[in-house]
C-alpha atoms as a PDB file:
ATOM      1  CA  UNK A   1      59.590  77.835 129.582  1.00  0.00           C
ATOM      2  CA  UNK A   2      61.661  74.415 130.353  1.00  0.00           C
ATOM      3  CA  UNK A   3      65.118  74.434 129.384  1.00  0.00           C
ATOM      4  CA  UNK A   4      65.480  71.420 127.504  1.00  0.00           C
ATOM      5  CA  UNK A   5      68.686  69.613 128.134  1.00  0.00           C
ATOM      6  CA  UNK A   6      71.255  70.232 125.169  1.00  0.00           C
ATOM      7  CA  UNK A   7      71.823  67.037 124.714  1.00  0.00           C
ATOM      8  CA  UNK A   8      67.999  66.265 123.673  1.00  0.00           C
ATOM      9  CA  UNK A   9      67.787  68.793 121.587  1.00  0.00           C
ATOM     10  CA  UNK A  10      71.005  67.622 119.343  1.00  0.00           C
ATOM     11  CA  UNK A  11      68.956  64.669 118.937  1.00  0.00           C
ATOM     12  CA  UNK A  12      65.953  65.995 118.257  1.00  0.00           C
ATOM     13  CA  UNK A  13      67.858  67.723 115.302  1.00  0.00           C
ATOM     14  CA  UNK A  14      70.196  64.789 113.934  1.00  0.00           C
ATOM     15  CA  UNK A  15      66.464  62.780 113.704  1.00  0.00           C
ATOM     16  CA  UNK A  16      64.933  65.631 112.465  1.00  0.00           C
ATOM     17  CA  UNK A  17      68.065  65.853 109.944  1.00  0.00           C
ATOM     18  CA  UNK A  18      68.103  61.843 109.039  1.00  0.00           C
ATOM     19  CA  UNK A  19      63.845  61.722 108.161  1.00  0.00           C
ATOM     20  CA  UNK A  20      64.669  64.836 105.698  1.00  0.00           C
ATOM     21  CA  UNK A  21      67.399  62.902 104.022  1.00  0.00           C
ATOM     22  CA  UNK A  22      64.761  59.888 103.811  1.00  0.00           C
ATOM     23  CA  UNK A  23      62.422  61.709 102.300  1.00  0.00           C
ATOM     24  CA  UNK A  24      65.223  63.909  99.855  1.00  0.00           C
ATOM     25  CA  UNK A  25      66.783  60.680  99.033  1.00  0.00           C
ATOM     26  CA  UNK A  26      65.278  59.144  95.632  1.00  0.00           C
ATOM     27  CA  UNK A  27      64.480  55.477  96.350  1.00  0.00           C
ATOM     28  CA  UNK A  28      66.573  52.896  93.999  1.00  0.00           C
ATOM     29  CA  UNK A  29      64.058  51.172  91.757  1.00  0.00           C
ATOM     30  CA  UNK A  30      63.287  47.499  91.957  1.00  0.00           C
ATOM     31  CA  UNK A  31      63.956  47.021  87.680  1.00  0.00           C
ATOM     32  CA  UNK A  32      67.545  48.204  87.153  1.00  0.00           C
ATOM     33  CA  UNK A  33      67.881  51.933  85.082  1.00  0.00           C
ATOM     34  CA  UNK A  34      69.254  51.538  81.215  1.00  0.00           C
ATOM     35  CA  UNK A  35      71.799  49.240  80.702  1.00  0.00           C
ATOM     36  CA  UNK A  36      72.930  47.140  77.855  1.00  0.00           C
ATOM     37  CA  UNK A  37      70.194  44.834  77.589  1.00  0.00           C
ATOM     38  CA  UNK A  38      67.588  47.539  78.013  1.00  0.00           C
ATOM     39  CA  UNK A  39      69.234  49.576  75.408  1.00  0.00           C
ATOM     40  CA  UNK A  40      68.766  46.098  73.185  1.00  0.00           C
ATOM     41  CA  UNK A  41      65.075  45.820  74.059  1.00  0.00           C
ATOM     42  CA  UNK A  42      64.636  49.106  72.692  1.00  0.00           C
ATOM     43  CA  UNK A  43      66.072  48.772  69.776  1.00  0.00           C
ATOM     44  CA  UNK A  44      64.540  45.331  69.150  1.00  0.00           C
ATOM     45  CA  UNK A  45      60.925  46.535  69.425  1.00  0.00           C
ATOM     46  CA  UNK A  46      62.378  49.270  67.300  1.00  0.00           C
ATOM     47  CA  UNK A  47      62.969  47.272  64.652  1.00  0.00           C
ATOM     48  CA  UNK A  48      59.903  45.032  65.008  1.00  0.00           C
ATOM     49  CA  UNK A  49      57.840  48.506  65.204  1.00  0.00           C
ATOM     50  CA  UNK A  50      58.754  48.924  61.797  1.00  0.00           C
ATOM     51  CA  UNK A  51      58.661  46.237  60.063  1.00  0.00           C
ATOM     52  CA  UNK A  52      54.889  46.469  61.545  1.00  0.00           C
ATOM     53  CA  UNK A  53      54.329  49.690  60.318  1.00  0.00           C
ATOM     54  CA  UNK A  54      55.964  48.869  57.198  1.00  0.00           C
ATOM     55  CA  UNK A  55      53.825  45.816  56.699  1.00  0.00           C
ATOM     56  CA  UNK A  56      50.518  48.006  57.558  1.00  0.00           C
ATOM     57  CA  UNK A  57      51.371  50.439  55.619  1.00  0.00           C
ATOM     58  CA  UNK A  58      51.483  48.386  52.317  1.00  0.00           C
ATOM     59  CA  UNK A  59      48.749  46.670  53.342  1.00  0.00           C
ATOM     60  CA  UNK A  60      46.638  49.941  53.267  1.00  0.00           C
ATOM     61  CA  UNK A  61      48.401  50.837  49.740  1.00  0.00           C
ATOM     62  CA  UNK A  62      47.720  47.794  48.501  1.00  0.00           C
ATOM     63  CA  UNK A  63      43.904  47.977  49.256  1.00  0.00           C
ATOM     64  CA  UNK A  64      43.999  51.542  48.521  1.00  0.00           C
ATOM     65  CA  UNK A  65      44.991  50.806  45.039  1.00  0.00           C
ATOM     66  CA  UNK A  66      43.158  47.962  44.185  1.00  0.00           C
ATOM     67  CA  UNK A  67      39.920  50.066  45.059  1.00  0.00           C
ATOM     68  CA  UNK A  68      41.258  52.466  42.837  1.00  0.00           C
ATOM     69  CA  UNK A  69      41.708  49.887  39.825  1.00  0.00           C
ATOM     70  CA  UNK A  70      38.654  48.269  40.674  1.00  0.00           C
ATOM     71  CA  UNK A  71      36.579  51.659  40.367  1.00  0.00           C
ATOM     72  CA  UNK A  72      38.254  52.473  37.022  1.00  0.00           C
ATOM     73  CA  UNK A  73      37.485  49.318  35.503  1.00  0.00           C
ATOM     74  CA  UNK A  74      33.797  49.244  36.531  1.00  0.00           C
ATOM     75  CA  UNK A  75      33.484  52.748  34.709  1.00  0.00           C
ATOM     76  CA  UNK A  76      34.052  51.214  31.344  1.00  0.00           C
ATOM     77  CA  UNK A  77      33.368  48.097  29.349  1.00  0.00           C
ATOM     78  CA  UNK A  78      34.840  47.811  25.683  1.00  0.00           C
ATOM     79  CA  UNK A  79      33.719  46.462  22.547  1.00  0.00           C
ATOM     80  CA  UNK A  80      36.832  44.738  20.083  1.00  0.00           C
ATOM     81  CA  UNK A  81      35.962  44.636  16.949  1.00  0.00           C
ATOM     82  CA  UNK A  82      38.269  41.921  14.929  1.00  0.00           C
ATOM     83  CA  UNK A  83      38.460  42.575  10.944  1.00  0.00           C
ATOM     84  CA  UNK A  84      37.133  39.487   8.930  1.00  0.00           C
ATOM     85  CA  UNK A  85      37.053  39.814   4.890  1.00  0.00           C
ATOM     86  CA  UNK A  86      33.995  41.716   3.215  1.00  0.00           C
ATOM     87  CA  UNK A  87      33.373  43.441   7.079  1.00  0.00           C
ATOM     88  CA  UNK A  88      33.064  47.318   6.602  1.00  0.00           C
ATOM     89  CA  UNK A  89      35.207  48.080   9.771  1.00  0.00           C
ATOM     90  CA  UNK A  90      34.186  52.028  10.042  1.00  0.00           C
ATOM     91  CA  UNK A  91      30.158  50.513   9.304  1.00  0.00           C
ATOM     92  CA  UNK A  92      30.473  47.760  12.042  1.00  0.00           C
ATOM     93  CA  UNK A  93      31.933  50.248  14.741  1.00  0.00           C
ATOM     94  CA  UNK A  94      28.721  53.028  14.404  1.00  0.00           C
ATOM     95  CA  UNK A  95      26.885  50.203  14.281  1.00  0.00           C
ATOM     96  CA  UNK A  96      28.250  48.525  17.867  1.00  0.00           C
ATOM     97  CA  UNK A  97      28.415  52.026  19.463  1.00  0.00           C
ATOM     98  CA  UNK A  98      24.856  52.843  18.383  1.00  0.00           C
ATOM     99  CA  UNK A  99      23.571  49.317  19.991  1.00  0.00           C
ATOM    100  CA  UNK A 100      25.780  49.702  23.259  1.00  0.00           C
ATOM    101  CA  UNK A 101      24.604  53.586  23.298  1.00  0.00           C
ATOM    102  CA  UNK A 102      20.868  52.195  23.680  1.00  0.00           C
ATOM    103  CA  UNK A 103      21.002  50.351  26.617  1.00  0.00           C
ATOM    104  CA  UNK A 104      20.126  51.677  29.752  1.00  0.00           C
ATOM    105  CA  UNK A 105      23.117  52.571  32.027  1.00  0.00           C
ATOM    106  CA  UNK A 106      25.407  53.180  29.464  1.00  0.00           C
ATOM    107  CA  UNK A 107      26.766  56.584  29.430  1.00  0.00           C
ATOM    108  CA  UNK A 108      28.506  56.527  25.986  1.00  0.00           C
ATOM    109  CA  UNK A 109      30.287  55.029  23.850  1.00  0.00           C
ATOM    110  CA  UNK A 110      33.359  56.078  22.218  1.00  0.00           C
ATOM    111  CA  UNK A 111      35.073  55.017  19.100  1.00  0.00           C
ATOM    112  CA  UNK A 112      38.557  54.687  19.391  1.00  0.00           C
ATOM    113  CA  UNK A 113      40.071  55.975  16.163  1.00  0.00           C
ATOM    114  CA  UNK A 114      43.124  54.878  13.950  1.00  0.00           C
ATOM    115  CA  UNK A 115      45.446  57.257  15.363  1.00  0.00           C
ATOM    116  CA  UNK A 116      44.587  56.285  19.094  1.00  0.00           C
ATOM    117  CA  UNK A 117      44.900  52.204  17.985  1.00  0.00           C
ATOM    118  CA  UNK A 118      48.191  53.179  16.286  1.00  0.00           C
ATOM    119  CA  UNK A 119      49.573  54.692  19.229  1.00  0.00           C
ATOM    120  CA  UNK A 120      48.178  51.902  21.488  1.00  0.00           C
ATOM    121  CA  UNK A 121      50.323  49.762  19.321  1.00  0.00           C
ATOM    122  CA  UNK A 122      53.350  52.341  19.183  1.00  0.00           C
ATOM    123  CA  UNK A 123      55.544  50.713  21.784  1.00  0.00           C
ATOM    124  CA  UNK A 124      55.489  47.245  20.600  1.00  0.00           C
ATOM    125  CA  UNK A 125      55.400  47.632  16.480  1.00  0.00           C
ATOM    126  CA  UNK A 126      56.772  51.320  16.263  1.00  0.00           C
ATOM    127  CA  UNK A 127      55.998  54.661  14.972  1.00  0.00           C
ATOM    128  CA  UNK A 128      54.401  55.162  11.560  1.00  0.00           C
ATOM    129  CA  UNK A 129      52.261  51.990  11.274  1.00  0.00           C
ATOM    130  CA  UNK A 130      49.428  51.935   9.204  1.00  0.00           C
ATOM    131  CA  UNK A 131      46.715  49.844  10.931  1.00  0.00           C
ATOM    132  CA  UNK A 132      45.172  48.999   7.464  1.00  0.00           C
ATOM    133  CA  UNK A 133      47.758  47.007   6.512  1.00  0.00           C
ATOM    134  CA  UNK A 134      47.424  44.676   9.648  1.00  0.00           C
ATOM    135  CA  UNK A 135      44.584  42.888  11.383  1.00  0.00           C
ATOM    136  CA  UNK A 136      44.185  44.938  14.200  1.00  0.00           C
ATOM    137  CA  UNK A 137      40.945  45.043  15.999  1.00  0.00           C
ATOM    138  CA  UNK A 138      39.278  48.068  16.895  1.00  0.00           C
ATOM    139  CA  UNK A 139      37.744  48.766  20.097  1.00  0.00           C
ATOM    140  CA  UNK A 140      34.947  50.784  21.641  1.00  0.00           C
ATOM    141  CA  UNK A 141      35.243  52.510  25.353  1.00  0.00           C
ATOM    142  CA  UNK A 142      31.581  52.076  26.824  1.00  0.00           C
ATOM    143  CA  UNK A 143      31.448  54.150  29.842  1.00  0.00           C
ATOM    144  CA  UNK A 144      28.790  52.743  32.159  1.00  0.00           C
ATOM    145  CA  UNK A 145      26.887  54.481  34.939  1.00  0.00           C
ATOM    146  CA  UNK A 146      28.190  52.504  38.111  1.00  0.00           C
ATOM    147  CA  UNK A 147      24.732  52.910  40.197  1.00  0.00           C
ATOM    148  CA  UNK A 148      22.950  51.788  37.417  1.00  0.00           C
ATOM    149  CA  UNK A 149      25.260  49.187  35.746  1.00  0.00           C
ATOM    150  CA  UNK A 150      23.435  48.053  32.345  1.00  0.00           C
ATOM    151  CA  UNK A 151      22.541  44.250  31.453  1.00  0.00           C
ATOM    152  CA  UNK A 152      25.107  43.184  29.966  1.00  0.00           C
ATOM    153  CA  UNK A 153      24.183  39.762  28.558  1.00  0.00           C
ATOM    154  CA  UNK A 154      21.570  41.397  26.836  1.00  0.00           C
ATOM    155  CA  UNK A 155      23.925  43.996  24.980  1.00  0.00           C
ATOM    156  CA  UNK A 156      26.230  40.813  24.121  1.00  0.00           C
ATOM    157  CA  UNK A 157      23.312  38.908  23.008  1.00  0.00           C
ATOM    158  CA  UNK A 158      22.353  42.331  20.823  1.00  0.00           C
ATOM    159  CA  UNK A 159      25.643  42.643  19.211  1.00  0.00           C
ATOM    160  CA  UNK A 160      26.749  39.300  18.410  1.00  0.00           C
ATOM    161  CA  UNK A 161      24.069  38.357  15.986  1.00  0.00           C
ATOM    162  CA  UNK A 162      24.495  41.088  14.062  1.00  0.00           C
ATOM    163  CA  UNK A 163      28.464  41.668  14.391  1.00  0.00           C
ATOM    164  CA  UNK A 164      29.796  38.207  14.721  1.00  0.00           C
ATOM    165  CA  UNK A 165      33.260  39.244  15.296  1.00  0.00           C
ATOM    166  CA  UNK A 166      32.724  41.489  17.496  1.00  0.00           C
ATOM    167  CA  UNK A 167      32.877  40.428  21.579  1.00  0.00           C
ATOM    168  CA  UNK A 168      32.029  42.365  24.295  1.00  0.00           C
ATOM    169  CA  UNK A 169      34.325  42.684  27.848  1.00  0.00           C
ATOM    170  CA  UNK A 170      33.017  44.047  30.743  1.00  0.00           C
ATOM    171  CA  UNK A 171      36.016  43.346  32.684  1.00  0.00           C
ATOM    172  CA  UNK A 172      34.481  41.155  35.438  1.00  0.00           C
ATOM    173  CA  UNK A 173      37.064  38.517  35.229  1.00  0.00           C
ATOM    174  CA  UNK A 174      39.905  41.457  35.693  1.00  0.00           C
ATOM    175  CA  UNK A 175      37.402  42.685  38.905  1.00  0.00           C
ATOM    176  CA  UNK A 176      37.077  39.309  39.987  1.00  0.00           C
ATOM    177  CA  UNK A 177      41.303  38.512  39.763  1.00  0.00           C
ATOM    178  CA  UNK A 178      41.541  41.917  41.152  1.00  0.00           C
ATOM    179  CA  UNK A 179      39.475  41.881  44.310  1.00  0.00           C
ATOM    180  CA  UNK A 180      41.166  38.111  45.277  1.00  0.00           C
ATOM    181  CA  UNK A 181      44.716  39.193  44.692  1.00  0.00           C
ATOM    182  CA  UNK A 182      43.999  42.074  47.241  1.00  0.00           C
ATOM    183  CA  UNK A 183      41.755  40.057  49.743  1.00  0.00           C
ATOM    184  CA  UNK A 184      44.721  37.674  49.622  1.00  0.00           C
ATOM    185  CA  UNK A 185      48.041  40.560  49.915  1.00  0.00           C
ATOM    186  CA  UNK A 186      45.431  42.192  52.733  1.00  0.00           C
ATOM    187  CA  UNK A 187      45.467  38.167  54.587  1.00  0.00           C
ATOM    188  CA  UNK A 188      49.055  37.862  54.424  1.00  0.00           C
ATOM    189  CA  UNK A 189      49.978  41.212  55.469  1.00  0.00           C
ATOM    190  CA  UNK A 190      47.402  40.434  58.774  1.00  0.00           C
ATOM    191  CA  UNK A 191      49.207  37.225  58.960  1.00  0.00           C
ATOM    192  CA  UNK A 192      52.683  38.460  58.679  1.00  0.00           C
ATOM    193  CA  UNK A 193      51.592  41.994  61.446  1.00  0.00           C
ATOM    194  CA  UNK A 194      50.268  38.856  64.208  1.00  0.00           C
ATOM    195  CA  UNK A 195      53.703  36.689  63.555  1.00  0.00           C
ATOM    196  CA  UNK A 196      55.949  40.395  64.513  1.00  0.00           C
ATOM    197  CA  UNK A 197      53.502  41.376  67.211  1.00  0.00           C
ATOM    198  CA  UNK A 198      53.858  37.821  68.714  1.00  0.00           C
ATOM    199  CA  UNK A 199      58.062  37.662  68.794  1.00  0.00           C
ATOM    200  CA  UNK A 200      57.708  41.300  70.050  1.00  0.00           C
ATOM    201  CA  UNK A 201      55.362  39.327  72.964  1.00  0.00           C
ATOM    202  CA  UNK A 202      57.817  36.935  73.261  1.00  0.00           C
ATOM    203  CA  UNK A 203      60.997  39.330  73.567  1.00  0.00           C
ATOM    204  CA  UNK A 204      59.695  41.204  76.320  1.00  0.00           C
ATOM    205  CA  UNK A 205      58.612  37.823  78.089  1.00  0.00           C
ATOM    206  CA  UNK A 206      62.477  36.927  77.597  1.00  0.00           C
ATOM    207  CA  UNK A 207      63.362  40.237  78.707  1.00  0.00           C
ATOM    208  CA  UNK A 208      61.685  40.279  81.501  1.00  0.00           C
ATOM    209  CA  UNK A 209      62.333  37.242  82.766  1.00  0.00           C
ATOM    210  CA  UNK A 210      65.764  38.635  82.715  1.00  0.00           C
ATOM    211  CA  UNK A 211      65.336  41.802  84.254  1.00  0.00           C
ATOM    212  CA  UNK A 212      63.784  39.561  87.237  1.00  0.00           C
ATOM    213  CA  UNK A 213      66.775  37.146  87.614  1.00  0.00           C
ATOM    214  CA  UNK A 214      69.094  39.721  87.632  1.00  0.00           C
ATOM    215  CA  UNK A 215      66.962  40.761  90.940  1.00  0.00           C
ATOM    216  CA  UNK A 216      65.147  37.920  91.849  1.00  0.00           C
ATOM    217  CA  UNK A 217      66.502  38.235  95.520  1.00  0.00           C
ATOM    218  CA  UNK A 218      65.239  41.902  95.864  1.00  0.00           C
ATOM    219  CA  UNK A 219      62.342  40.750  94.314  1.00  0.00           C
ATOM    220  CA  UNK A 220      61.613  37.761  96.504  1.00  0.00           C
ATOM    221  CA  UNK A 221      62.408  39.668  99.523  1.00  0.00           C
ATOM    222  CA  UNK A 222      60.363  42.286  98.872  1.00  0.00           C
ATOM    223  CA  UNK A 223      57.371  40.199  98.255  1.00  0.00           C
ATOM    224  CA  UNK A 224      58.223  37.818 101.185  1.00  0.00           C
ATOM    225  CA  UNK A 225      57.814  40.462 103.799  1.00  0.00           C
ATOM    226  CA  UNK A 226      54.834  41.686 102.588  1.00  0.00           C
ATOM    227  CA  UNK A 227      55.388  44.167  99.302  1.00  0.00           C
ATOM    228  CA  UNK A 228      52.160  43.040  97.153  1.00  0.00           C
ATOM    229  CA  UNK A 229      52.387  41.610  94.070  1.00  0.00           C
ATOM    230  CA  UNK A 230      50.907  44.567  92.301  1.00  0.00           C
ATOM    231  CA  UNK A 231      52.984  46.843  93.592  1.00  0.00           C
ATOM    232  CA  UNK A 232      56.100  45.012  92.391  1.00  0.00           C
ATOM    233  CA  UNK A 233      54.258  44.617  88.872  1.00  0.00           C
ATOM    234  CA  UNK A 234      53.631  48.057  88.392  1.00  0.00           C
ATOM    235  CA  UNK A 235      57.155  49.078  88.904  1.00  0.00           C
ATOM    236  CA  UNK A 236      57.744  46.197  85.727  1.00  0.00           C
ATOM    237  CA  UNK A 237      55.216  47.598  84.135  1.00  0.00           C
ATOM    238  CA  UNK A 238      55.890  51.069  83.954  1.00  0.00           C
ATOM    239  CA  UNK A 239      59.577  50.268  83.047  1.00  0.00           C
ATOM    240  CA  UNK A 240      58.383  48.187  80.304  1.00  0.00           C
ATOM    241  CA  UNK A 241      55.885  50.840  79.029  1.00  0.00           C
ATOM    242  CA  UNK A 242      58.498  53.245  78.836  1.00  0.00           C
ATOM    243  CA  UNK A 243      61.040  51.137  77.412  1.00  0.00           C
ATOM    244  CA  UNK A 244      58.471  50.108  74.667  1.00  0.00           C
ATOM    245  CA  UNK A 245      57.153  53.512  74.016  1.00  0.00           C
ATOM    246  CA  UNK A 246      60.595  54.454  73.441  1.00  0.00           C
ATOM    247  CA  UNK A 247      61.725  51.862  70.493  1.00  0.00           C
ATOM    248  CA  UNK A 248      57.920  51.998  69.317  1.00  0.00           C
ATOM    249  CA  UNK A 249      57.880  55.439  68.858  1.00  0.00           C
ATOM    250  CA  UNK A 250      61.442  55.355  67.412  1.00  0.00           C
ATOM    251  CA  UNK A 251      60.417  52.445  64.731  1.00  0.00           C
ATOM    252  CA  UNK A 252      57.014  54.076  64.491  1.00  0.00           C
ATOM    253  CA  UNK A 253      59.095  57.673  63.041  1.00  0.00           C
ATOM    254  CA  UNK A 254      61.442  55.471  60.639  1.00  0.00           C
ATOM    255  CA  UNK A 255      58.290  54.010  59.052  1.00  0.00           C
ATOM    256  CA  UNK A 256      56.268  57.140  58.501  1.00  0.00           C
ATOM    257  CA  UNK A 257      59.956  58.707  57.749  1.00  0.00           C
ATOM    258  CA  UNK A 258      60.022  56.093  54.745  1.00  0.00           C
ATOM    259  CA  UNK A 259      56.641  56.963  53.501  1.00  0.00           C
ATOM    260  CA  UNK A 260      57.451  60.284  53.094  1.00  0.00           C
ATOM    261  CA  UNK A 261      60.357  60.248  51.110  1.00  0.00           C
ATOM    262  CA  UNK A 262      58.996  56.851  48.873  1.00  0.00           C
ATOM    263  CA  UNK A 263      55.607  59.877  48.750  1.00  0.00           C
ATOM    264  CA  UNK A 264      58.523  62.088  47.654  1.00  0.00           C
ATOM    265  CA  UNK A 265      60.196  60.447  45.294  1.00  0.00           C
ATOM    266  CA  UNK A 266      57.286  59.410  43.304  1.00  0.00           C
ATOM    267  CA  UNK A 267      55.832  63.070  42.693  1.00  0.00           C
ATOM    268  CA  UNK A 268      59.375  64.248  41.654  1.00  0.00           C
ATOM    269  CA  UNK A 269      60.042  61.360  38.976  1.00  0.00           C
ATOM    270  CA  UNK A 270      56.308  61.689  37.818  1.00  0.00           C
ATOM    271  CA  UNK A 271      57.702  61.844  34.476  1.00  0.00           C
ATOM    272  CA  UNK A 272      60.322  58.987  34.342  1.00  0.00           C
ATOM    273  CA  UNK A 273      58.889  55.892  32.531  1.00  0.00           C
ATOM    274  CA  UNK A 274      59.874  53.897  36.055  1.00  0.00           C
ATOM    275  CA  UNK A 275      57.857  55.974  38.040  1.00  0.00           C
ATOM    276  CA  UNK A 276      54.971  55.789  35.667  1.00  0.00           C
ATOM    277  CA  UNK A 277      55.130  51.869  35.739  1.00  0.00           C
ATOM    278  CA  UNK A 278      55.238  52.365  39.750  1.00  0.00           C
ATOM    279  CA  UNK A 279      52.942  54.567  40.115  1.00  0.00           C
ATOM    280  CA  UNK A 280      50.636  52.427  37.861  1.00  0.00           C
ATOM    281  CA  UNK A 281      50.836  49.806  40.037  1.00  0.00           C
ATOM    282  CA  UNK A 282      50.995  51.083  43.111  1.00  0.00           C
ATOM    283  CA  UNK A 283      49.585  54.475  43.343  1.00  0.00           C
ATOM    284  CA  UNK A 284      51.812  57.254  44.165  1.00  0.00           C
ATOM    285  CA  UNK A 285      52.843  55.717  47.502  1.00  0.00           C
ATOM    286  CA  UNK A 286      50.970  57.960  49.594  1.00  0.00           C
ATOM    287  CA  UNK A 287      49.158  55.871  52.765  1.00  0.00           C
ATOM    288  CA  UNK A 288      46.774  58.905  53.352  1.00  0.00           C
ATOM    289  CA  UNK A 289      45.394  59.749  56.407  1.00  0.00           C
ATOM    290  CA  UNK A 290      44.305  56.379  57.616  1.00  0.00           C
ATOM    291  CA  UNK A 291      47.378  54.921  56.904  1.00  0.00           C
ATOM    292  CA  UNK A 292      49.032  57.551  59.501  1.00  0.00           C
ATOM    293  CA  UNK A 293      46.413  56.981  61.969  1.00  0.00           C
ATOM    294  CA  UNK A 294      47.273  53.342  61.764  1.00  0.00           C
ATOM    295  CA  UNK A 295      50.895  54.048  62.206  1.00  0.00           C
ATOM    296  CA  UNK A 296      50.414  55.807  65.438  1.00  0.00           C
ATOM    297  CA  UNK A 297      47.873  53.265  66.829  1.00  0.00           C
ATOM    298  CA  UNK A 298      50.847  50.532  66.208  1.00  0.00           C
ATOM    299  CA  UNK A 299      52.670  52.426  68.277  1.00  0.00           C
ATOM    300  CA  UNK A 300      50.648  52.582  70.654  1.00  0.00           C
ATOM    301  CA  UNK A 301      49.176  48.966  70.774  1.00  0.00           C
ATOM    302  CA  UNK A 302      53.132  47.795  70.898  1.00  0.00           C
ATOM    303  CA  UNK A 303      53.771  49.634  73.736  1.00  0.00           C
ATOM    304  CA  UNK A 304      50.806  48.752  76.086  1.00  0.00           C
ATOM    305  CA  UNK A 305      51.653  45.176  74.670  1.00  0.00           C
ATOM    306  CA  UNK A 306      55.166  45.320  76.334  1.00  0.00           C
ATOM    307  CA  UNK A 307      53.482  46.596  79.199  1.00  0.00           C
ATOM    308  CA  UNK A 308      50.609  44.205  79.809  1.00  0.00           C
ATOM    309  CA  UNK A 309      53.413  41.478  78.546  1.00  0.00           C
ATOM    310  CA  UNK A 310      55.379  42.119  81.607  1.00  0.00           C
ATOM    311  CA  UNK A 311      52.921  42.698  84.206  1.00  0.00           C
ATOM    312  CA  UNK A 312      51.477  39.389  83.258  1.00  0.00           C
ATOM    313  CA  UNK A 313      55.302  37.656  82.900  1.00  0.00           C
ATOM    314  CA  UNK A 314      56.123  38.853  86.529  1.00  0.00           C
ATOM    315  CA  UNK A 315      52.070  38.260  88.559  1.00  0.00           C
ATOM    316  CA  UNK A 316      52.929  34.409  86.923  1.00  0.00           C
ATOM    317  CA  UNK A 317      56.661  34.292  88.386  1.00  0.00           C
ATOM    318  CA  UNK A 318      55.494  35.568  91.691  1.00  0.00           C
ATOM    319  CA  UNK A 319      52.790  33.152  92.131  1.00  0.00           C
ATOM    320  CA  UNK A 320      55.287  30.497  90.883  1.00  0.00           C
ATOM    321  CA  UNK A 321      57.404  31.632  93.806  1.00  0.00           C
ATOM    322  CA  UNK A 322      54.044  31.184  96.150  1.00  0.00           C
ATOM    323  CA  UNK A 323      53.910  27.650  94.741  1.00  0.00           C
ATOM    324  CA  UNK A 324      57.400  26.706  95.129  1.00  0.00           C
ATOM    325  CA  UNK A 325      57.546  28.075  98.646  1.00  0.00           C
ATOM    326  CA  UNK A 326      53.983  28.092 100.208  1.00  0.00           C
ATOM    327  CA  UNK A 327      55.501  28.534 104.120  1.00  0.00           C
ATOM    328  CA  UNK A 328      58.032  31.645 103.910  1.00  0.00           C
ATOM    329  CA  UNK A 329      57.488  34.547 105.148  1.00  0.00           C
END
């Protein structure tokens, strides 16, 4: 075997020793690691996570209650009954509930009694009224079948004649209120979820922008002798996706953090006369499971938003650069 001379082999194993500590050594990356302003992005689209979330979120328990309302007030339809002189009150209400009881669809009807009206009336004119002495009307709960709704013009048209001061209320003008007020909150809520979606667009344009004139000479050197344009996007683009998955997720766990303890707080104060007026209006804050779901996806859309935000930001600054310098390289 050839004695190689030992100055070739010292060579041999200082290059041998320098491509190791190439391929050991971690390459820099093109977008700088956290610093102040990324620490700021993140907890920008933090905070515009969830307000988003927030704003979803109400928007589903908003529609989930006004479904709610809207079921329980096509169940029933009521009859009022208002006392006129020589009208046998007690005659005229078997009389209404056996005409409303006839038509097809309805379920029953139900008399509300003194006690029940007195009660009704409890909060405003106090304990131990005596209805008799006052002209209170008197009301009949007509529960309806919902697939098989009866006519009622024709039961109106029925009682009327017969009961003149009696009026019938199915409660489509309440439905009708009802179902715009929510199409409207469910609009604005949309309206308000595009408006944070499109500054958190806009912040990672500006942040972006920044990241790249902070490098712009790496950047324009590396594409300049020959580094494609993808390549430098993806390394944006990943640094963006993990910068926004970071403050989405973080905003994403202060929302649904919020929703459980508003969730909370309304079973434990069930019995508290605010909760009750809460929890008549909205439910007992619970988003269910769809309201979840939603949470996560709006993580999830923000945070391929930042991505695709930046990747598009920095393909348009290095075809700008193309533009502005069509000979170099």
């Amino acid at each position: 075997m050839t004695n190689l001379p030992v100055e070739h082999v010292e060579d041999q194993h200082a290059e041998r020793a320098a491509t190791t500590q190439r391929v050991q050594r971690k390459m820099a990356p093109i977008v700088p690691a956290q610093n102040i302003a990324g620490r700021a992005l993140v907890l920008v689209i933090a905070i515009m996570t969830f307000l988003s979330c927030l704003t979803f979120g109400a928007v589903t328990l908003v529609r989930d209650t006004a479904s709610v309302w809207e079921n329980q007030i096509s169940r029933e339809a009521t009859i009022q009954i208002k006392p006129v002189d020589g009208l046998d009150m007690e005659a005229a209400l078997a009389q209404a509930s056996q005409i409303a009881g006839e038509f097809p669809g309805v379920k029953s009807a139900r008399i509300v009694d003194r006690d029940a009206t007195a009660r009704l009336l409890e909060p405003w004119l106090g304990s131990g009224l005596n209805i008799d002495d006052l002209p209170v009307p008197r009301l009949i709960i007509v529960t309806i079948d919902e697939s098989n709704p009866p006519d009622f013009a024709a039961m109106r048209a029925a009682i009327t004649p017969k009961l003149p001061s009696a009026a019938l209320d199915d409660h489509r003008t309440w439905v009708d209120r009802l179902v715009a007020m929510a199409r409207t909150t469910v609009t604005i809520g949309i309206a308000v979820l595009a408006l944070m979606l499109s500054a958190t667009v806009l912040t990672v344009v500006f942040a972006t922008r920044g990241a790249m004139a902070g490098n712009g000479h790496i950047i324009e050197v590396l594409h300049f002798v020959g580094a494609e344009a993808r390549f430098i996007a993806r390394e944006f683009r990943h640094h963006f996706l993990v910068t926004g998955m970071k403050g989405a997720a973080a905003g994403g766990a202060a929302a649904v953090l919020v929703f459980i303890v508003f969730s909370w707080w309304s079973s434990r104060n069930m019995a508290t006369p605010q909760a009750d007026q809460a929890t008549a209006l909205f439910g007992n804050f619970a988003i269910g499971s769809a309201g979840y779901f939603g949470v996560v996806l709006m993580v999830l859309v923000i945070g391929a938003l930042t991505a695709a935000t930046s990747h598009v930001t920095v393909v348009t600054y290095l075809s700008d650069i193309d533009v502005r310098q069509p000979d170099a390289g």
